[in-house]
Protein backbone atom coordinates (compact mmCIF):
# COMPACT_ATOMS: atom_id res chain seq x y z
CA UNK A 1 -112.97 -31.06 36.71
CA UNK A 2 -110.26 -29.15 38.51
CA UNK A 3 -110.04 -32.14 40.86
CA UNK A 4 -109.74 -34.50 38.57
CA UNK A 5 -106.85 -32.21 36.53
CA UNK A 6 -104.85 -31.68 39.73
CA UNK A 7 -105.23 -35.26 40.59
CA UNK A 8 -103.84 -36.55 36.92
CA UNK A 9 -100.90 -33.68 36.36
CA UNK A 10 -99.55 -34.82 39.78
CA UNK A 11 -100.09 -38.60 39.00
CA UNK A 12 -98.37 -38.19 35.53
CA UNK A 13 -95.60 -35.52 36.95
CA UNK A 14 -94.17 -37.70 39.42
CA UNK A 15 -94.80 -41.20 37.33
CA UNK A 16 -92.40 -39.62 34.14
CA UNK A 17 -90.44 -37.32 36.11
CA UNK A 18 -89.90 -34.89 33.44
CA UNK A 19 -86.94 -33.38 35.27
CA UNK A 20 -85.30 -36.90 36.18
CA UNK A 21 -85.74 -37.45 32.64
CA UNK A 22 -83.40 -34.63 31.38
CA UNK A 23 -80.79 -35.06 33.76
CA UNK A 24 -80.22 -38.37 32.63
CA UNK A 25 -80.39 -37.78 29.05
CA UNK A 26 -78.45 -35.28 29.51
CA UNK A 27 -76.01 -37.71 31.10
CA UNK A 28 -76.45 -40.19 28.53
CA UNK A 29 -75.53 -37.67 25.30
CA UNK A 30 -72.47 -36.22 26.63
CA UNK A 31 -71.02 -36.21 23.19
CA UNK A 32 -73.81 -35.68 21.06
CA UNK A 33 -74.58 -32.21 19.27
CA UNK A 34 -77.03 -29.51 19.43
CA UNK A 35 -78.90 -30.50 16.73
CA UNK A 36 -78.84 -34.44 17.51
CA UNK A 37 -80.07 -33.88 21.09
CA UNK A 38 -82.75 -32.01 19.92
CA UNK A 39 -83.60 -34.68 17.40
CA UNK A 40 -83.58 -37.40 19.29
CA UNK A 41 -85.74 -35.44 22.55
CA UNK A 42 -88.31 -34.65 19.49
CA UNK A 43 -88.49 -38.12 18.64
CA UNK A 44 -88.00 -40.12 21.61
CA UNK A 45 -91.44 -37.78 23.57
CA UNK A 46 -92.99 -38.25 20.17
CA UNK A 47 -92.93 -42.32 20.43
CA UNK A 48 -93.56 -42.03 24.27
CA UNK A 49 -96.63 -40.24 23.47
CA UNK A 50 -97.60 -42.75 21.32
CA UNK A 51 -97.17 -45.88 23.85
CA UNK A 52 -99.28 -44.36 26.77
CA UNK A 53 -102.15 -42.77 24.72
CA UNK A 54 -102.34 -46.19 23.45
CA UNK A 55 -102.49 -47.58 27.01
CA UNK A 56 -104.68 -44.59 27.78
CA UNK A 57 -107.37 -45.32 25.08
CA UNK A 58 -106.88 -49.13 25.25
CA UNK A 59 -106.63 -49.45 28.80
CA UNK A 60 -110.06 -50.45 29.32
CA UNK A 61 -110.34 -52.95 26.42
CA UNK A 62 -106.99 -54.30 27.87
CA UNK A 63 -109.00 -54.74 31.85
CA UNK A 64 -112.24 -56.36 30.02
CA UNK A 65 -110.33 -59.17 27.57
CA UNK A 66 -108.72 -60.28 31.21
CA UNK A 67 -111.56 -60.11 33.09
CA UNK A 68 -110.13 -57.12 35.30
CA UNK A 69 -112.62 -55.34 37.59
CA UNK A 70 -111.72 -51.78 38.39
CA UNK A 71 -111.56 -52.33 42.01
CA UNK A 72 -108.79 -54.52 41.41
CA UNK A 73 -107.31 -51.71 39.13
CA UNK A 74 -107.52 -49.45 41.87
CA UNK A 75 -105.95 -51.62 44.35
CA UNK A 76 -102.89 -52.84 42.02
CA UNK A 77 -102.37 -49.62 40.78
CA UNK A 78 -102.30 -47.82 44.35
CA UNK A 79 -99.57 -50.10 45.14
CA UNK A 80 -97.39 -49.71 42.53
CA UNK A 81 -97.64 -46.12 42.79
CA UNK A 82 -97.18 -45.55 46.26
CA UNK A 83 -94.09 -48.29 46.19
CA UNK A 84 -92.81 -45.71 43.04
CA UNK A 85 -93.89 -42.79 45.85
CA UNK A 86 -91.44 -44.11 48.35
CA UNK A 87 -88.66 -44.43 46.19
CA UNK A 88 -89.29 -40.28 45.43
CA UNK A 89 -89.37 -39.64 48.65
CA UNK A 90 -86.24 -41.28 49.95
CA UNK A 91 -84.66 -40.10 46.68
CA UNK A 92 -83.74 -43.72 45.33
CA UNK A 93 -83.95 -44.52 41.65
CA UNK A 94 -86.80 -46.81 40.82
CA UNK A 95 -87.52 -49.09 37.63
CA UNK A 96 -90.71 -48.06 38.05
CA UNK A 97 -90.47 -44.51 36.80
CA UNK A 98 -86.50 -44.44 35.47
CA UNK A 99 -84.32 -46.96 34.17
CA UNK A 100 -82.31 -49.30 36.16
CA UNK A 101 -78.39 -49.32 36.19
CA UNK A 102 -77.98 -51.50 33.40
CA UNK A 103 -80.11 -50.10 31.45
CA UNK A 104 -78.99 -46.70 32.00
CA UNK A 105 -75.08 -48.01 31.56
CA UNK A 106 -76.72 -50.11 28.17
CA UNK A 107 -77.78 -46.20 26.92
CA UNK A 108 -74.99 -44.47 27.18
CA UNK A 109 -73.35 -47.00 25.31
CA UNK A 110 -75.20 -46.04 22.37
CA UNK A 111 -74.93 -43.29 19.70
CA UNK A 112 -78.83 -42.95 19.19
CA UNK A 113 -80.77 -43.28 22.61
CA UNK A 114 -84.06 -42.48 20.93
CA UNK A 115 -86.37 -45.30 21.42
CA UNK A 116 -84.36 -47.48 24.50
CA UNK A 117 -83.92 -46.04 26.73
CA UNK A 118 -85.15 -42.12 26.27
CA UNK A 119 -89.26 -43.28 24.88
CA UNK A 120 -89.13 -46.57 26.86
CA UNK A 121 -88.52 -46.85 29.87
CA UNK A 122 -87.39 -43.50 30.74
CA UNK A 123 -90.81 -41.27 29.66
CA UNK A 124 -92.94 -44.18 29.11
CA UNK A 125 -92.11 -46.77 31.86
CA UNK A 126 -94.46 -49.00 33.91
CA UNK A 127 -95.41 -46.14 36.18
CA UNK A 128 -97.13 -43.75 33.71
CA UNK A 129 -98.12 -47.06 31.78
CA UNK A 130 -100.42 -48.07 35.07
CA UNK A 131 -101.30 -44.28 36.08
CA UNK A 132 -102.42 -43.81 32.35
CA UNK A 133 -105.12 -47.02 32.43
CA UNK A 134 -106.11 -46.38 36.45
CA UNK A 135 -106.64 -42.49 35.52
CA UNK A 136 -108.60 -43.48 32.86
CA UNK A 137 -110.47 -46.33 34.17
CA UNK A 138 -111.48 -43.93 37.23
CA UNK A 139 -113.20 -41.78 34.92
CA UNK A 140 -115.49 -44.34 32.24
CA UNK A 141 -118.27 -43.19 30.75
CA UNK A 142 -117.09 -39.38 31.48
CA UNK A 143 -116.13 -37.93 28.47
CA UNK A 144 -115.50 -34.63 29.85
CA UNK A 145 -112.99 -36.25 32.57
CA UNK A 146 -111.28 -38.47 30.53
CA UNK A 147 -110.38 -35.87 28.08
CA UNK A 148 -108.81 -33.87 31.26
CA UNK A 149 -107.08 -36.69 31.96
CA UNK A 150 -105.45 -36.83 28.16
CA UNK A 151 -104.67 -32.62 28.40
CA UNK A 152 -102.73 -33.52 31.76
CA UNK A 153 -101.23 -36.48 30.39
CA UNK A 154 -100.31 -33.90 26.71
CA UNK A 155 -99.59 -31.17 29.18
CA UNK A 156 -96.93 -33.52 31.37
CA UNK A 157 -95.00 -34.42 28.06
CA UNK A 158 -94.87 -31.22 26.42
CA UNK A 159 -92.80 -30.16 30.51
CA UNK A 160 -90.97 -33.70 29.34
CA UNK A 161 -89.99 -32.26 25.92
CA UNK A 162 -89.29 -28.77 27.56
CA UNK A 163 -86.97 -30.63 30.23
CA UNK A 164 -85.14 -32.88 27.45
CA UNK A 165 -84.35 -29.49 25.37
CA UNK A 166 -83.03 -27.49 28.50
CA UNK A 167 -81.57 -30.48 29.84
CA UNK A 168 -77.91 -28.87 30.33
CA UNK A 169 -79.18 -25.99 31.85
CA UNK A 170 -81.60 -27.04 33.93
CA UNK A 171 -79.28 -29.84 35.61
CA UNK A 172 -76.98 -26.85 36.46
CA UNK A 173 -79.72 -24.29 37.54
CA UNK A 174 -81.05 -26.90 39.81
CA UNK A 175 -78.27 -29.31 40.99
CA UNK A 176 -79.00 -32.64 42.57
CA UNK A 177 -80.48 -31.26 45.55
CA UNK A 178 -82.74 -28.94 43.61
CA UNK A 179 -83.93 -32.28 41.41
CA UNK A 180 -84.37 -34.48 44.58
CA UNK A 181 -86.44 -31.68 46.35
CA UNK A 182 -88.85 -31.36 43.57
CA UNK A 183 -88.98 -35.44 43.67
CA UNK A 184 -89.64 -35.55 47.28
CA UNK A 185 -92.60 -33.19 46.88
CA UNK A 186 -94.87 -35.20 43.90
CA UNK A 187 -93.27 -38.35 45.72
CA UNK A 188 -95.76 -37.14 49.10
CA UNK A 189 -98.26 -36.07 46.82
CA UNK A 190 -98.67 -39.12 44.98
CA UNK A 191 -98.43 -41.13 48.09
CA UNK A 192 -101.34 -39.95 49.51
CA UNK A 193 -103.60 -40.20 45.91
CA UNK A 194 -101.98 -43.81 45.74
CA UNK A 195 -103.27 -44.75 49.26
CA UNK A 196 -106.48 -43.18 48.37
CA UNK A 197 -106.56 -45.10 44.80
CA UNK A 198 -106.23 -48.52 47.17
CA UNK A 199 -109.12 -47.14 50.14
CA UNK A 200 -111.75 -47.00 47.06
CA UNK A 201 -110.55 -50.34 45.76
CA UNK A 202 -111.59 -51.91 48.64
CA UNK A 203 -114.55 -50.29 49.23
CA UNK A 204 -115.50 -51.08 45.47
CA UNK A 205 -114.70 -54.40 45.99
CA UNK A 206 -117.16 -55.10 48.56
CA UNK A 207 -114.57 -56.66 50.65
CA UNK A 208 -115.47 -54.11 53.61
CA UNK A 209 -118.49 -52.27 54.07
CA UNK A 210 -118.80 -48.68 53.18
């Protein structure tokens, strides 16, 4: 069980970023007060937790109405994270696991970032979508594991919250460098689980003997 915790905080840590998140909310709400901040981080983790527990618990219904082995889960998955992996790494922004330019330029734009782009994409984007159905999938018919998997997944959102509160002062505590060090870390970490995701994909698949 510790394996598979370890294995799903790190997946979901570097897939929502919590600490990429609240620098860029915290970019995006230069104007906004206390008390609206707070309001909106409250809401927007609230409807982000809401889109990937649904992904989470419906992932598998989702693989079997297309006819989706998990093999092929594993395999698909393992390359979006580790191409989301590289982008930590080498510090680059990815759509993957923040939003893109435009969208990020579309936010600021707005008085009320709850929903676009603070829920979706910025907590809930296609990273932790896919990490939330492959962690899942990885553990059918395991109760036990699959419930770790939704306390790491609870656990990563409540740092998400945490980060979106203290956004200010962490962004100042930590700096750039501080944020892109922390990134670079999970971005090895989750390059090596995403290889590994892709190894038993194969394998699974049949494609290449054991």
């Amino acid at each position: 069980m510790l394996e598979t915790a370890v294995v799903a905080f790190t997946t979901f840590f570097a897939t929502v970023g919590p600490l990429d998140v609240g620098a860029a909310f915290a970019a995006m709400t230069p104007d906004a007060s206390a008390r609206e901040r707070r309001r909106m981080a409250l809401r927007g983790t609230l409807i982000a937790t809401v889109i990937l527990l649904t992904f989470a618990l419906a992932g598998e219904l989702l693989l079997a109405s297309l006819g989706i082995s998990l093999a092929a889960l594993r395999v698909a998955g393992g390359i979006l994270l580790l191409l989301i992996a590289i982008d930590m790494v080498f510090a680059r922004p990815s759509g993957g696991t923040s939003t893109t330019e435009e969208e990020l330029r579309e936010g600021a734009g707005k008085s009320d970032v709850t929903v676009f782009p603070l829920a979706t994409p910025l907590i809930a984007g296609p990273g932790a979508m896919g990490a939330a159905i492959l962690l899942m999938a990885e553990a059918q018919g395991d109760y036990l594991r699959q419930g770790v998997v939704l306390g790491m997944l609870l656990a990563v959102l409540v740092l998400t919250l945490a980060s979106l509160l203290l956004a200010s002062r962490l962004q100042r505590y930590l700096g750039v460098t501080g944020l892109h060090v922390v990134s670079r870390v999970f971005g090895v970490l989750l390059a090596a689980l995403a290889v590994q995701f892709m190894i038993d994909g194969i394998l699974q698949s049949g494609l290449v003997a054991g």
